[in-house]
C-alpha atoms as a PDB file:
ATOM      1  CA  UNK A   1     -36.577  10.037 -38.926  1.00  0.00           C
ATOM      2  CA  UNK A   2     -40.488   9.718 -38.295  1.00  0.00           C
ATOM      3  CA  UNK A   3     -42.093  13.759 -38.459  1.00  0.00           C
ATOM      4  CA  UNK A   4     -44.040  12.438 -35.579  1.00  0.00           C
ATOM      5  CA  UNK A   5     -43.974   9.190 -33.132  1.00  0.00           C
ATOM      6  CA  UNK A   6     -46.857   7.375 -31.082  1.00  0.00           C
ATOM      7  CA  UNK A   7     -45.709   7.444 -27.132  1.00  0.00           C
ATOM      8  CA  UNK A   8     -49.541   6.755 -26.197  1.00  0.00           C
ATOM      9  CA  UNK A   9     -48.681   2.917 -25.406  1.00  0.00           C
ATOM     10  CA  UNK A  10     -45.446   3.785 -23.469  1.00  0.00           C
ATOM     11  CA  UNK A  11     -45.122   3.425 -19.640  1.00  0.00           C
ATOM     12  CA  UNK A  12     -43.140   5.876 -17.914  1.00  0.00           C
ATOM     13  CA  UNK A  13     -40.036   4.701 -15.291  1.00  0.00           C
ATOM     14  CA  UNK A  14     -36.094   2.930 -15.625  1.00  0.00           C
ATOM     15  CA  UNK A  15     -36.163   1.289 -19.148  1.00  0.00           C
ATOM     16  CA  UNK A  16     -34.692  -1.792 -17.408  1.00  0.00           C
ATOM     17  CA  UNK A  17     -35.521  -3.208 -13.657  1.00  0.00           C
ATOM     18  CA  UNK A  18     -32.369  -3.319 -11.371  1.00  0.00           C
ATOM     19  CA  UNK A  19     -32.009  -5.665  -8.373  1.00  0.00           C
ATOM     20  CA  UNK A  20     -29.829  -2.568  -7.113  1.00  0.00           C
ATOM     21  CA  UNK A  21     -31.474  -0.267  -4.101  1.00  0.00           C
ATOM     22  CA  UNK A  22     -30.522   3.278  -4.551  1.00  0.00           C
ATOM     23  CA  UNK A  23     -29.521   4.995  -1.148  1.00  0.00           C
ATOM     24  CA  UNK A  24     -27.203   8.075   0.198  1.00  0.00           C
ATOM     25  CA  UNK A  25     -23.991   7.350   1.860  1.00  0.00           C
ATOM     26  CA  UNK A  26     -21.851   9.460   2.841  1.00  0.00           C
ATOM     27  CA  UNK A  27     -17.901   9.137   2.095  1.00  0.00           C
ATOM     28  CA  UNK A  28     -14.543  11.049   2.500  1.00  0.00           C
ATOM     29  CA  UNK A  29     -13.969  12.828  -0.654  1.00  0.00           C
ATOM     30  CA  UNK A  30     -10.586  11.187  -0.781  1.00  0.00           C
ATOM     31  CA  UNK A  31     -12.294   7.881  -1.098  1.00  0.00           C
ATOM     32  CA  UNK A  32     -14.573   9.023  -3.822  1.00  0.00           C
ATOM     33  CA  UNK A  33     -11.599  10.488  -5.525  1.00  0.00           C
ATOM     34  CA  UNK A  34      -9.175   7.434  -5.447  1.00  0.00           C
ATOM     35  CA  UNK A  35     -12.472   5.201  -6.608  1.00  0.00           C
ATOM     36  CA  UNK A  36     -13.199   7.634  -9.828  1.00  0.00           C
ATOM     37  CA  UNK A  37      -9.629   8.090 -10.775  1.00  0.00           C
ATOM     38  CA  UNK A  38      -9.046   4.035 -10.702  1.00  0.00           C
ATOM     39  CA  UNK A  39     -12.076   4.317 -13.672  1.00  0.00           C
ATOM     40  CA  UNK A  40     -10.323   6.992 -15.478  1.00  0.00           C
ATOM     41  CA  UNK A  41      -9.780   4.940 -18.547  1.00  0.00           C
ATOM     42  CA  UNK A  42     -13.776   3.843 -18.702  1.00  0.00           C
ATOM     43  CA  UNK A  43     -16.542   2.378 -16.198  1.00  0.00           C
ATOM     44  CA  UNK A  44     -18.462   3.157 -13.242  1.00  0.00           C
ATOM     45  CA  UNK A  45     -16.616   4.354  -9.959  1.00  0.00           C
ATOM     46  CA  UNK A  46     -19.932   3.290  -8.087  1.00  0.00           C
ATOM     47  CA  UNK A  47     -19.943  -0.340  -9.716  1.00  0.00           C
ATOM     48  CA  UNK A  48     -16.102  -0.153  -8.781  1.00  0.00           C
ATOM     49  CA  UNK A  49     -16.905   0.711  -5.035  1.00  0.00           C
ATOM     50  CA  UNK A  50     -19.893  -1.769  -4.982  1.00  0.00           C
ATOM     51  CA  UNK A  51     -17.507  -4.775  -6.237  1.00  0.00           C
ATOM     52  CA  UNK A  52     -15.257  -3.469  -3.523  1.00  0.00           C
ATOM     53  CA  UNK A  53     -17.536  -4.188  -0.602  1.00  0.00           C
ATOM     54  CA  UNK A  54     -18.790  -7.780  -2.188  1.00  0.00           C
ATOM     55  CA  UNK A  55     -14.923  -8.667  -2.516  1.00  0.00           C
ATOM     56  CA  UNK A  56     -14.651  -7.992   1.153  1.00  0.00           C
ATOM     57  CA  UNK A  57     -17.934  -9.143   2.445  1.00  0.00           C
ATOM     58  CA  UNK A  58     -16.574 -12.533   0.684  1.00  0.00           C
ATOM     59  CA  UNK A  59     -13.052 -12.378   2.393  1.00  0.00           C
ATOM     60  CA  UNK A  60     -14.993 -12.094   5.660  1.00  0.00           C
ATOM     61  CA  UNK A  61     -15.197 -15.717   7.169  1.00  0.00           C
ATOM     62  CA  UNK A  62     -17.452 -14.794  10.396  1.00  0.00           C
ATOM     63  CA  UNK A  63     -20.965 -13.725   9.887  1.00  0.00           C
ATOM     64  CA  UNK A  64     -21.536  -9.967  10.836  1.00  0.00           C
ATOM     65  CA  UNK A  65     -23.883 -11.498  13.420  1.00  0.00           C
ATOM     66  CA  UNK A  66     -20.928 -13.664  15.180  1.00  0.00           C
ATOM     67  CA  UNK A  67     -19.223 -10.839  15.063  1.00  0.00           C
ATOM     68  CA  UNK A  68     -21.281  -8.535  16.540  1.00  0.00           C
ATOM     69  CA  UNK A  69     -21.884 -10.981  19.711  1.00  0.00           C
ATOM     70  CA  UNK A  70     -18.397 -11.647  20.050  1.00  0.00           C
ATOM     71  CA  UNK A  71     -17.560  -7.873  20.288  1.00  0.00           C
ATOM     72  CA  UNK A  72     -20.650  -7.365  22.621  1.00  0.00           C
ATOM     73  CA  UNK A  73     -19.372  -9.994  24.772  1.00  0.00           C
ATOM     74  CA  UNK A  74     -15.445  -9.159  24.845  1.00  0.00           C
ATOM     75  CA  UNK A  75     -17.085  -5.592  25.582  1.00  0.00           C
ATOM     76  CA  UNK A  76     -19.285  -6.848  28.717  1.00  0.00           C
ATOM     77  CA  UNK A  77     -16.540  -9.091  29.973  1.00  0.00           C
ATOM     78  CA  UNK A  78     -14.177  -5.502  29.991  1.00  0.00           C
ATOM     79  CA  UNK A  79     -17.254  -3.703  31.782  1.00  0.00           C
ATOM     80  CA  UNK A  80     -17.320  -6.486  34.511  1.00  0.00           C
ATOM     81  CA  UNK A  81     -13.811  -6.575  35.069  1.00  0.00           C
ATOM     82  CA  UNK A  82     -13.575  -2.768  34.945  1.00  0.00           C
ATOM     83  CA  UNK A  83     -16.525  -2.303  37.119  1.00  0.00           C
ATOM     84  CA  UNK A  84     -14.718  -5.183  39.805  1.00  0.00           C
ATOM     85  CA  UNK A  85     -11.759  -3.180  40.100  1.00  0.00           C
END
């Protein structure tokens, strides 16, 4: 090992780029806890959790758009009716 080493052509930040955004969520601690214990044996419990909500955006066969209007409308249709009576 070097007595001394030459940082003066370093650039500070992540040593690698991510394509990842960091945010806060907020989760049950039951959730947390079932998601750590399934990487007991090695990993990442948030890598576990994000590959968790890919699998099921891919499962999902309606955009969240679609779904969103459908809802909306089933939900003004109930108003209406409601409203009628």
């Amino acid at each position: 090992m070097k007595e001394q080493y030459d940082f003066s052509g370093g650039t500070r930040g992540a040593v690698m780029k991510t394509s990842k955004e960091k945010i806060t969520i907020r989760l049950d601690p039951d959730v947390i806890q079932w998601f750590r214990d399934q990487v007991q044996g090695g990993g990442n419990y948030q890598s576990l959790i994000n590959d968790t909500l890919k699998a099921h955006i891919k499962q999902q066969g309606e955009p969240l758009e679609d779904i969103l209007r459908r809802i909306i409308r089933e939900e003004m249709q109930a108003g209406k009716l409601q409203h009628a009576a």
